[in-house]
C-alpha atoms as a PDB file:
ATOM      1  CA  UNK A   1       7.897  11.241 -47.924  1.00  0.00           C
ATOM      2  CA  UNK A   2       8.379   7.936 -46.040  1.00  0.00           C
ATOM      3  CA  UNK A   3      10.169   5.348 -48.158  1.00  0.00           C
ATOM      4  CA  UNK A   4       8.350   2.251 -49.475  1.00  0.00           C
ATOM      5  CA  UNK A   5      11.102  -0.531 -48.189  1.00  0.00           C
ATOM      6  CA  UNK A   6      12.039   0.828 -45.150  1.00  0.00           C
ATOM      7  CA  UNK A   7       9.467   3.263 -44.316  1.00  0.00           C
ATOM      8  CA  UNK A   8      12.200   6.055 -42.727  1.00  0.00           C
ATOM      9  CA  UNK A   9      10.957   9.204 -43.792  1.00  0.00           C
ATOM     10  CA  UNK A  10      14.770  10.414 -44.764  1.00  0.00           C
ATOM     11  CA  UNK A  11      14.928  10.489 -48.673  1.00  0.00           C
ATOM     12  CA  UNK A  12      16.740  13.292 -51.346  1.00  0.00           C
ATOM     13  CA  UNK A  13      14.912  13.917 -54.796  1.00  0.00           C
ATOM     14  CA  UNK A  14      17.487  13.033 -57.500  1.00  0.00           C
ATOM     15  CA  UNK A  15      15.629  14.593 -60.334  1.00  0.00           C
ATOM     16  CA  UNK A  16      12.054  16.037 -61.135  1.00  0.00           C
ATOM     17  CA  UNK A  17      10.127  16.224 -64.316  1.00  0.00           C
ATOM     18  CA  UNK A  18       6.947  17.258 -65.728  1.00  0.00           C
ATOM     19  CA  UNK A  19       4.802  14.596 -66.340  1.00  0.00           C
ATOM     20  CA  UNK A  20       0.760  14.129 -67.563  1.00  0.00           C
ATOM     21  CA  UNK A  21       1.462  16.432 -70.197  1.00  0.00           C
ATOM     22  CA  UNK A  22       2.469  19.153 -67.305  1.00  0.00           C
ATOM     23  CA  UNK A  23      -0.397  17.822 -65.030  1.00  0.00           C
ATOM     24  CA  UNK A  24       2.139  16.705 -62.613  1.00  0.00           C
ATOM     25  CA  UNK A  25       5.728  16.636 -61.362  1.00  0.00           C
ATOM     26  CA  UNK A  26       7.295  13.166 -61.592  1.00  0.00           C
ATOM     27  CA  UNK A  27      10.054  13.092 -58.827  1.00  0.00           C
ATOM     28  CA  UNK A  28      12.872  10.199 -58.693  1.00  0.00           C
ATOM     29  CA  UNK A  29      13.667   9.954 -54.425  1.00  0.00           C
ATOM     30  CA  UNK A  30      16.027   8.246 -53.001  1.00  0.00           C
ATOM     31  CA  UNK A  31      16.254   6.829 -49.242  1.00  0.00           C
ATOM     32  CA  UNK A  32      18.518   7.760 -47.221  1.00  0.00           C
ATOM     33  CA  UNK A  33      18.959   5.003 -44.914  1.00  0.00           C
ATOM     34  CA  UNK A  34      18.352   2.267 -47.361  1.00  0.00           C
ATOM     35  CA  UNK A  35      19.329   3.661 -50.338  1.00  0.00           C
ATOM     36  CA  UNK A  36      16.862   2.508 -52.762  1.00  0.00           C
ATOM     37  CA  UNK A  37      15.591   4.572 -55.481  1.00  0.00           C
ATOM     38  CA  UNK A  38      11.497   5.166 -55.722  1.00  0.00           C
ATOM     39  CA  UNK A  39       9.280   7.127 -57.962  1.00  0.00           C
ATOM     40  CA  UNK A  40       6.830   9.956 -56.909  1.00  0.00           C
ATOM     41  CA  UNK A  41       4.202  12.233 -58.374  1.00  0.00           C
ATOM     42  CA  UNK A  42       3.069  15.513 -57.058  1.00  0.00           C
ATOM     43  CA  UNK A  43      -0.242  16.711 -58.905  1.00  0.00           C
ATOM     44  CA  UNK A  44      -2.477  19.458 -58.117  1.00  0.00           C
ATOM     45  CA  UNK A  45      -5.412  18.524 -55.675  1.00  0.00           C
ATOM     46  CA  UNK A  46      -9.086  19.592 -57.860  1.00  0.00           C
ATOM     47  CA  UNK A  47     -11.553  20.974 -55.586  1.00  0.00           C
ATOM     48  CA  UNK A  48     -15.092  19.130 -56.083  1.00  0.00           C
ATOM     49  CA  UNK A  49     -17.427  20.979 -58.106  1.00  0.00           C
ATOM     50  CA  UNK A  50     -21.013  21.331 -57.458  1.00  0.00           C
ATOM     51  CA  UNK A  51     -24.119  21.665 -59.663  1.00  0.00           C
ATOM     52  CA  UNK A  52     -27.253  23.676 -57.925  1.00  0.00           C
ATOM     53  CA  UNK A  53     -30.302  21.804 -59.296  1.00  0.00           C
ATOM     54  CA  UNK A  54     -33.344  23.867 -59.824  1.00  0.00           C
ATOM     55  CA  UNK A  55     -35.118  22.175 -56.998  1.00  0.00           C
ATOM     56  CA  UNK A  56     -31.887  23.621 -54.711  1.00  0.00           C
ATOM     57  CA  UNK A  57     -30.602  19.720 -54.433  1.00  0.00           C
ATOM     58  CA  UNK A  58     -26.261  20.322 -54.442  1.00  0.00           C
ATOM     59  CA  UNK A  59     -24.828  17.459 -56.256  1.00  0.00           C
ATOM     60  CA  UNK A  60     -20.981  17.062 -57.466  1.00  0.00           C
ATOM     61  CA  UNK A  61     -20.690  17.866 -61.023  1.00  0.00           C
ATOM     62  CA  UNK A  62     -20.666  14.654 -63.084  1.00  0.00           C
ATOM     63  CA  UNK A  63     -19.251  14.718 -66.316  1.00  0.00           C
ATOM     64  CA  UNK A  64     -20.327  11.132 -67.740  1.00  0.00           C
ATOM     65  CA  UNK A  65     -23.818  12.748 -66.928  1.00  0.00           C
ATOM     66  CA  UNK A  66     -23.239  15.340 -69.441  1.00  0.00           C
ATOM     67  CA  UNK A  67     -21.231  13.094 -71.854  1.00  0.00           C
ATOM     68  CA  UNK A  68     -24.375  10.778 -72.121  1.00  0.00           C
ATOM     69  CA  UNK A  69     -27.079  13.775 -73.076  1.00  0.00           C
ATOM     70  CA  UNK A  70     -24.058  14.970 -75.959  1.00  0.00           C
ATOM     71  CA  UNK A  71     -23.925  11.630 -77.038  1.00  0.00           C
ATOM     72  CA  UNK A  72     -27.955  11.378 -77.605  1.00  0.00           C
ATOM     73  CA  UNK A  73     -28.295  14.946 -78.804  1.00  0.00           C
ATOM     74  CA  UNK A  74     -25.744  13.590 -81.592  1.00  0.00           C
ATOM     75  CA  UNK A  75     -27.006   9.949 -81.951  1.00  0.00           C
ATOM     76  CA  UNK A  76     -26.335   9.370 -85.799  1.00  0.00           C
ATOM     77  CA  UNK A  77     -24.672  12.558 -86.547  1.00  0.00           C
ATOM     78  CA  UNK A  78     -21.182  11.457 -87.468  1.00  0.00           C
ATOM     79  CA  UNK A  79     -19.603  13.505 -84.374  1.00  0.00           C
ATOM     80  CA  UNK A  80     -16.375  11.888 -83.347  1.00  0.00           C
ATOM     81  CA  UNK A  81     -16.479  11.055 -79.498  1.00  0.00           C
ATOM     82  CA  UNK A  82     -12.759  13.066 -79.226  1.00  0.00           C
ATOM     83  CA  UNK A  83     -14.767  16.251 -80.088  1.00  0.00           C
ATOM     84  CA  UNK A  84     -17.778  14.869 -77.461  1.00  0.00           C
ATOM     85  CA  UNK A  85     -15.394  14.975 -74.647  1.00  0.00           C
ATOM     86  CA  UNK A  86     -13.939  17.888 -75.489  1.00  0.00           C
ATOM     87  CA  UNK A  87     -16.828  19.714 -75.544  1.00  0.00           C
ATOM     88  CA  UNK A  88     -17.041  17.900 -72.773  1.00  0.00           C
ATOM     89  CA  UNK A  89     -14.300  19.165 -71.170  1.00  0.00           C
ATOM     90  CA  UNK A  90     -14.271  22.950 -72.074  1.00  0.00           C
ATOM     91  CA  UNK A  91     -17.955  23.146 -70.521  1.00  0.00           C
ATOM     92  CA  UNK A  92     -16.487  21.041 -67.236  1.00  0.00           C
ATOM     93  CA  UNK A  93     -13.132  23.981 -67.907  1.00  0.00           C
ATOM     94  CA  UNK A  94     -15.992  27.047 -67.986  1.00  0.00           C
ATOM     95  CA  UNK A  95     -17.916  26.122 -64.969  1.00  0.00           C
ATOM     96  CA  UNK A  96     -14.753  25.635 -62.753  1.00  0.00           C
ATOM     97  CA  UNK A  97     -13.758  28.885 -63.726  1.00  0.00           C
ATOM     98  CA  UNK A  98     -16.263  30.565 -61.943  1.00  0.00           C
ATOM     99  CA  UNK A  99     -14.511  29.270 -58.657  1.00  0.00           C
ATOM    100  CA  UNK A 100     -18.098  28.735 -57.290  1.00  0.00           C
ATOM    101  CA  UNK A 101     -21.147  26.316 -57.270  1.00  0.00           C
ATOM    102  CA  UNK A 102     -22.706  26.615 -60.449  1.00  0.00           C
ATOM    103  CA  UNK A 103     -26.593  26.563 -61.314  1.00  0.00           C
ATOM    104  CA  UNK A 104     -27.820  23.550 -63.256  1.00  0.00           C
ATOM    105  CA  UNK A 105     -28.963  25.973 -65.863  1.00  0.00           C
ATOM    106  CA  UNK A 106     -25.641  27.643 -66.494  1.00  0.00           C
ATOM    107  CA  UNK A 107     -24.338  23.985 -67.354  1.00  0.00           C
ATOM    108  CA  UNK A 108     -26.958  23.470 -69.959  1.00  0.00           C
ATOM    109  CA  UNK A 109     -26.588  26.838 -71.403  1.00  0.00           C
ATOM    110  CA  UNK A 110     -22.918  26.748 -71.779  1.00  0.00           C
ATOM    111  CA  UNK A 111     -23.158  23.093 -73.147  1.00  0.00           C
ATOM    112  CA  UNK A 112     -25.815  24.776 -75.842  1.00  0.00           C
ATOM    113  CA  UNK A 113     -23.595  27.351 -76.959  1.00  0.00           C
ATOM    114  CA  UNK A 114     -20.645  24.354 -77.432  1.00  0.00           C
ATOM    115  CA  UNK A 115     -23.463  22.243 -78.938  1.00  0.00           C
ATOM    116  CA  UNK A 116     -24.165  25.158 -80.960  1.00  0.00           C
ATOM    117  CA  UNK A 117     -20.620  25.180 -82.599  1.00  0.00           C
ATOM    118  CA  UNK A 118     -20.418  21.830 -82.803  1.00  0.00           C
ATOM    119  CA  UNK A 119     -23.337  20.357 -84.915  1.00  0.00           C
ATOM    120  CA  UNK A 120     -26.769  22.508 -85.088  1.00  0.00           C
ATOM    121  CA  UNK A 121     -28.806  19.338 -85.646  1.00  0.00           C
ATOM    122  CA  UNK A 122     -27.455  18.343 -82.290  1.00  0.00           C
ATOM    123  CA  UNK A 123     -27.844  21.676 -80.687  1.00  0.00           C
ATOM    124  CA  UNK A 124     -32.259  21.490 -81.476  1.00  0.00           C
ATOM    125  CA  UNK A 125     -32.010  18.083 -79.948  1.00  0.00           C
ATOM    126  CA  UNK A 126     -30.420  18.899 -77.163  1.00  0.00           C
ATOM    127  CA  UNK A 127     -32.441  22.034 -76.315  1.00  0.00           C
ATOM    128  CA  UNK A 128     -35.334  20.489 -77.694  1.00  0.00           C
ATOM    129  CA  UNK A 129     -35.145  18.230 -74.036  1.00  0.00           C
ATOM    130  CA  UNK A 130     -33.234  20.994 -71.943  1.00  0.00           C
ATOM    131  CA  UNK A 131     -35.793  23.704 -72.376  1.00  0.00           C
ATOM    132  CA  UNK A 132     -38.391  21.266 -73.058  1.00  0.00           C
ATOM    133  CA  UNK A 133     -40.416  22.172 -76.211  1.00  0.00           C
ATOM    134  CA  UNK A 134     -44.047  21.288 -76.731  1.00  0.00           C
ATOM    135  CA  UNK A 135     -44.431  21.759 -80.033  1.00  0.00           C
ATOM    136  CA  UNK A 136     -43.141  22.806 -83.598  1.00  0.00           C
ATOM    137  CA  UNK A 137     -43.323  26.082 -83.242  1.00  0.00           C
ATOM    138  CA  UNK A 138     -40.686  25.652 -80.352  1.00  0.00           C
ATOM    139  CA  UNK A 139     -38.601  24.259 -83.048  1.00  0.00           C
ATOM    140  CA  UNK A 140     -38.890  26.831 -85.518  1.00  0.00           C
ATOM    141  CA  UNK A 141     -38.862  29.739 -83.246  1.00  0.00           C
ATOM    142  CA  UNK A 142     -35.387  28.052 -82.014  1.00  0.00           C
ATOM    143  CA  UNK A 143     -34.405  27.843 -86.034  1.00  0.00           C
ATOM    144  CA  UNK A 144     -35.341  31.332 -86.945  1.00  0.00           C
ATOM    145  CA  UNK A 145     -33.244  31.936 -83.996  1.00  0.00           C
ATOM    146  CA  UNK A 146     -30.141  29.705 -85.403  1.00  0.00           C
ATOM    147  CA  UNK A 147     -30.972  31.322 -89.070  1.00  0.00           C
ATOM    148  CA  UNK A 148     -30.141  34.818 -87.803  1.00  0.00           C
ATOM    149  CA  UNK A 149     -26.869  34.212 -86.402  1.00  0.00           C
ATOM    150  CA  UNK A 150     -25.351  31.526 -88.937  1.00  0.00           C
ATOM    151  CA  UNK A 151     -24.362  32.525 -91.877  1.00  0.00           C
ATOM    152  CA  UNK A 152     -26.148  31.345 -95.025  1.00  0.00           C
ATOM    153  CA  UNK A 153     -24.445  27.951 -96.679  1.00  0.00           C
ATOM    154  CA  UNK A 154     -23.177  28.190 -99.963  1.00  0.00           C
ATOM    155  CA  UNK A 155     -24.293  25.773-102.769  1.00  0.00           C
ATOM    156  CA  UNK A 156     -21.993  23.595-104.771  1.00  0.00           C
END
């Protein structure tokens, strides 16, 4: 590591901590030849992913992309935006997971089973545009669908 003052590439780490919440390793350095004290992180180097459109275009995987069609599929639903990223997050989590390129569709169907979870309102929206429905009776084959694997809600 060459040293910010001098530039000498002689320096000792006096002490190294996790930082980022474990994300990286904050390192205090010291120079050897001019003896002043510097701070360094050491994190771990993400490879890019990439989405596989349908039309075989390879473009890195965006996650404000996917952040803005959660946010419409939950317009007006009283979702807090922590849980949107999240959801977010865990989809972005899944896909890298595979250690791969991943298929545009995989993206939307793991971000319908999270939607799923999350809000069922927000789910029909969202697949409503991602498997693009025609008509009602896209909608309420998709809600007989929801109907036989959530459990009935109880009255007050």
């Amino acid at each position: 590591m060459k040293c910010p003052f001098c530039a000498t590439d002689d320096d000792r780490v006096i002490d190294s901590r996790l930082a980022e919440d474990g994300a990286a390793i904050r390192r205090r350095r010291e120079c050897g030849h001019c003896s002043q004290r510097y701070t360094t992180y050491e994190r771990v180097e993400e490879t890019a992913l990439f989405v596989v459109k349908r039309s075989g275009d390879r473009e890195p995987f965006d996650r404000e992309k996917l952040l803005r069609g959660v946010r419409a599929a939950v317009k007006n639903r009283g979702i807090e935006e922590e849980a949107l990223v999240s959801l977010v997050i865990s989809v972005e989590e899944t896909m890298r997971v595979l250690n791969r390129d991943v298929q545009s569709e995989e993206v939307g169907l793991a971000t319908l089973e999270a939607l799923r979870a999350l809000d069922e309102v927000a789910f029909l929206r969202f697949a409503s545009v991602y498997r693009g429905y025609d008509d009602a009776q896209d909608f309420a084959r998709e809600i007989r669908n929801l109907e036989k694997t959530t459990a009935p809600k109880t009255r007050r």
